[in-house]
C-alpha atoms as a PDB file:
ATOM      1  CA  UNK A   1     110.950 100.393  72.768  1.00  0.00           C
ATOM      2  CA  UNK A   2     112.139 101.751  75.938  1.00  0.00           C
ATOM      3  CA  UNK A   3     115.176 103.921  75.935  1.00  0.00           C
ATOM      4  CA  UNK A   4     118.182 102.341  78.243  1.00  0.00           C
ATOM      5  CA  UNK A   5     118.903 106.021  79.175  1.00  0.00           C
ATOM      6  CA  UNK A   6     117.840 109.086  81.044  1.00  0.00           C
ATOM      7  CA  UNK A   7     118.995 112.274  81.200  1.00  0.00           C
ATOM      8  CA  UNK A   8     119.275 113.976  84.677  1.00  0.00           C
ATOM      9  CA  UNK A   9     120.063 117.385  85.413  1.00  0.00           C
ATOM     10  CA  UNK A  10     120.678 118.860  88.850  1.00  0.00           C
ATOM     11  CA  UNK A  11     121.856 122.167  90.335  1.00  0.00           C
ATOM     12  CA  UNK A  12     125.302 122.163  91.172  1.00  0.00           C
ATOM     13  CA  UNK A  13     126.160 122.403  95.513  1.00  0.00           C
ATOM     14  CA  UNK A  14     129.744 124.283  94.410  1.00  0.00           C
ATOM     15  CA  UNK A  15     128.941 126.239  91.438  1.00  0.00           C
ATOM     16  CA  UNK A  16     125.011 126.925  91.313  1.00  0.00           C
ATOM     17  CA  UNK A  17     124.923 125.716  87.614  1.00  0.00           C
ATOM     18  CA  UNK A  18     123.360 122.870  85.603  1.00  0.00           C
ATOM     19  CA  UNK A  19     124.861 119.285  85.380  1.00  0.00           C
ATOM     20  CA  UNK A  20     123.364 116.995  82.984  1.00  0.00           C
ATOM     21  CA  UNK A  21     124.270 113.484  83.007  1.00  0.00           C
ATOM     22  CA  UNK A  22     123.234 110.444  81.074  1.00  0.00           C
ATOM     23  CA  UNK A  23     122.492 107.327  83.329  1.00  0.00           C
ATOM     24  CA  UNK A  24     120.879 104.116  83.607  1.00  0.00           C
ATOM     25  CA  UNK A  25     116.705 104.115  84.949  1.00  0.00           C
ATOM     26  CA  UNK A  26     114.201 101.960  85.659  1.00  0.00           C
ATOM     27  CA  UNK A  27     110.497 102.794  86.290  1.00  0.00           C
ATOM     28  CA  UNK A  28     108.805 101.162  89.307  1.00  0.00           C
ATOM     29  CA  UNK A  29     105.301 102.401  90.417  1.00  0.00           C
ATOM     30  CA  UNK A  30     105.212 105.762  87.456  1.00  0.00           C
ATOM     31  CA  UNK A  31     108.377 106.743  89.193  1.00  0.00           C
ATOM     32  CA  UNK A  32     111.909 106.338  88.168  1.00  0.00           C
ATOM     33  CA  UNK A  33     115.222 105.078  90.237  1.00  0.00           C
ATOM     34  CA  UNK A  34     118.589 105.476  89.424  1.00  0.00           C
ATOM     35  CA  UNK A  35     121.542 103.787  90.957  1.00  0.00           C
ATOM     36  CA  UNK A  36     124.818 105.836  91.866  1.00  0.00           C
ATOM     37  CA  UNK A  37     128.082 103.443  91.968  1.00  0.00           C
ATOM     38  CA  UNK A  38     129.962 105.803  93.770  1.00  0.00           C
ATOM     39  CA  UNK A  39     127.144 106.153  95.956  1.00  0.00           C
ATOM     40  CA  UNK A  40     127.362 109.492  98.148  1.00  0.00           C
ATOM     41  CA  UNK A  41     130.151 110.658  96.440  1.00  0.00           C
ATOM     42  CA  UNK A  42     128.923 111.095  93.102  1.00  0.00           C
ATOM     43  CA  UNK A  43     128.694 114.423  92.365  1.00  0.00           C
ATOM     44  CA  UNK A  44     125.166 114.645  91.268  1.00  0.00           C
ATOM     45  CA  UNK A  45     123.669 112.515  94.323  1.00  0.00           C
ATOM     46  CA  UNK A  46     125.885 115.650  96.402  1.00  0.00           C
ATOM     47  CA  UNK A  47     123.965 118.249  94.338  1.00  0.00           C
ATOM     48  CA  UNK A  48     120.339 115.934  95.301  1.00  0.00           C
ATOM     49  CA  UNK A  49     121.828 115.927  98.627  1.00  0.00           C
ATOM     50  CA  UNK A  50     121.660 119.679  98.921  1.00  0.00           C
ATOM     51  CA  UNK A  51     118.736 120.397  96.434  1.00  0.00           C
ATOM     52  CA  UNK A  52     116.123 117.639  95.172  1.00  0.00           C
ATOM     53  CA  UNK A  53     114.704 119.514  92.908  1.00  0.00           C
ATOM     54  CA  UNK A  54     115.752 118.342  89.674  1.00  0.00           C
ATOM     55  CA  UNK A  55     114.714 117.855  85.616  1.00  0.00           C
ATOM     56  CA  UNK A  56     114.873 114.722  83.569  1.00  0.00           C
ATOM     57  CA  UNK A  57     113.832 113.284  79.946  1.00  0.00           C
ATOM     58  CA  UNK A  58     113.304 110.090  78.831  1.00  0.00           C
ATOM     59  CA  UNK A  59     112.310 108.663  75.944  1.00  0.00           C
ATOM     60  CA  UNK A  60     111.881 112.323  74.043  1.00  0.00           C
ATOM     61  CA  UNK A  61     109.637 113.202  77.711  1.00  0.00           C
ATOM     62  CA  UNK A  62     110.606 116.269  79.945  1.00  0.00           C
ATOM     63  CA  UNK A  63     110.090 116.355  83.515  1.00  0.00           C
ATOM     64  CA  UNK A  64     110.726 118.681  86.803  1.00  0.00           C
ATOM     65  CA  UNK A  65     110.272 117.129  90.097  1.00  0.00           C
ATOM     66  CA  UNK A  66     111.829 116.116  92.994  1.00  0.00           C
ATOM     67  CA  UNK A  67     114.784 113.291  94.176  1.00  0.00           C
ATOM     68  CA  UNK A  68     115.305 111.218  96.912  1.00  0.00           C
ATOM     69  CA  UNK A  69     118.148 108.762  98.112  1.00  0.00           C
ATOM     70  CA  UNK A  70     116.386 105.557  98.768  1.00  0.00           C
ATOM     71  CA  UNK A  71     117.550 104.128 103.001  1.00  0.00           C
ATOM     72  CA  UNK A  72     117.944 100.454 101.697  1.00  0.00           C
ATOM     73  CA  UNK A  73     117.910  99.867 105.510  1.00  0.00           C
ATOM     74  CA  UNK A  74     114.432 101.639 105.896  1.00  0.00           C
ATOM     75  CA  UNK A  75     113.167 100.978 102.768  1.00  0.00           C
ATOM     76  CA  UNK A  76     114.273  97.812 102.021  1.00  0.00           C
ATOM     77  CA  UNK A  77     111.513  95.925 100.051  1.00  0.00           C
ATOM     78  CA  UNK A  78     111.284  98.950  97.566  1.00  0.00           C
ATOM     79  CA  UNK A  79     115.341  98.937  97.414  1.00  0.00           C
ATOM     80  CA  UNK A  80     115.142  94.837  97.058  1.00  0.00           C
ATOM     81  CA  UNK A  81     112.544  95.654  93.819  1.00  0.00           C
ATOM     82  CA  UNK A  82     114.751  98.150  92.165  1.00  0.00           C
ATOM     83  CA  UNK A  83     117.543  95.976  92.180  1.00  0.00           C
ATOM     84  CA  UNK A  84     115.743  93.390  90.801  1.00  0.00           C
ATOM     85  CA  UNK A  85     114.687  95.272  87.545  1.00  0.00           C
ATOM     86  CA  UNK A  86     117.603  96.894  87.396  1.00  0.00           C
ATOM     87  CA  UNK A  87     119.326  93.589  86.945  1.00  0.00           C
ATOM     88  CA  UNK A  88     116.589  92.432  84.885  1.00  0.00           C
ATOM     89  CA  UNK A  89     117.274  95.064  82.431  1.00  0.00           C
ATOM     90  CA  UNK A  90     121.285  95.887  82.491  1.00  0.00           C
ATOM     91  CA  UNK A  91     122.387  92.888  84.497  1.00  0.00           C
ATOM     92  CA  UNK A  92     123.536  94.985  86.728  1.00  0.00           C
ATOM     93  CA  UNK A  93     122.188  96.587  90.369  1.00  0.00           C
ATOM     94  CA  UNK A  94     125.471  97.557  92.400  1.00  0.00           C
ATOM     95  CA  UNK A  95     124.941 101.043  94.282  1.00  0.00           C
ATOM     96  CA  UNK A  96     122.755 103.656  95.955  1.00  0.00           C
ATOM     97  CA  UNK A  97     119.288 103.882  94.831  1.00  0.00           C
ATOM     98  CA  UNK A  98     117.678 107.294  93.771  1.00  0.00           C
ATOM     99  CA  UNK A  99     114.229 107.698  93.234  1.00  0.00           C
ATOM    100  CA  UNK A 100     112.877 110.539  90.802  1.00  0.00           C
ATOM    101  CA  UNK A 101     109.504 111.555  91.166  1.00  0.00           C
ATOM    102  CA  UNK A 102     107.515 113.512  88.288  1.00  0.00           C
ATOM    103  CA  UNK A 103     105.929 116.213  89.245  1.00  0.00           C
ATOM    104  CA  UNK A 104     105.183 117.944  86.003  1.00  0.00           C
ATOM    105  CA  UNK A 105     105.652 117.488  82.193  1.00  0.00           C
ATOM    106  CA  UNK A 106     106.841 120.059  80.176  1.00  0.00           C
END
């Protein structure tokens, strides 16, 4: 069964330090998006904003790689997708789009 959470943690833009948060995914292509409902001004999209490298588990897996805010204007097929599972699975697809990308397993 697939877990309804994953567990992001980025590098504070302030402080320098760790954040963790537990969030809603969905996997699309062997990546993984995440939506932000305060959009920009979530504090972890800020800390993407200033440093995309970031680590993430799901589903007992541990991953470093890399995050991107998704341009629904530039991107908008891929953005139309994600919202689509993402209501699919939590009825739910209100916000800014972040796609995580794998780079390595650890």
């Amino acid at each position: 069964m697939e877990s309804q959470f994953l567990y992001l943690t980025t590098i504070g833009w302030r402080t320098g330090t760790q954040h963790r948060i537990e969030i809603w995914y969905v996997t699309h292509n062997e990546r993984y998006y995440i939506m932000s409902e305060r959009g920009i001004n979530a504090h972890w999209v800020r800390n993407i904003n200033l440093n995309s490298r970031i680590s993430f588990s799901v589903n007992s897996f541990n991953y470093e790689g890399e995050a991107r805010i998704i341009d629904s204007m530039k991107e908008s097929q891929l953005a139309g997708q994600i919202s689509e599972i993402m209501n699919a699975k939590y009825h739910w697809n209100e916000g800014l789009i972040v796609e995580l990308v794998p780079l390595r397993l650890y």
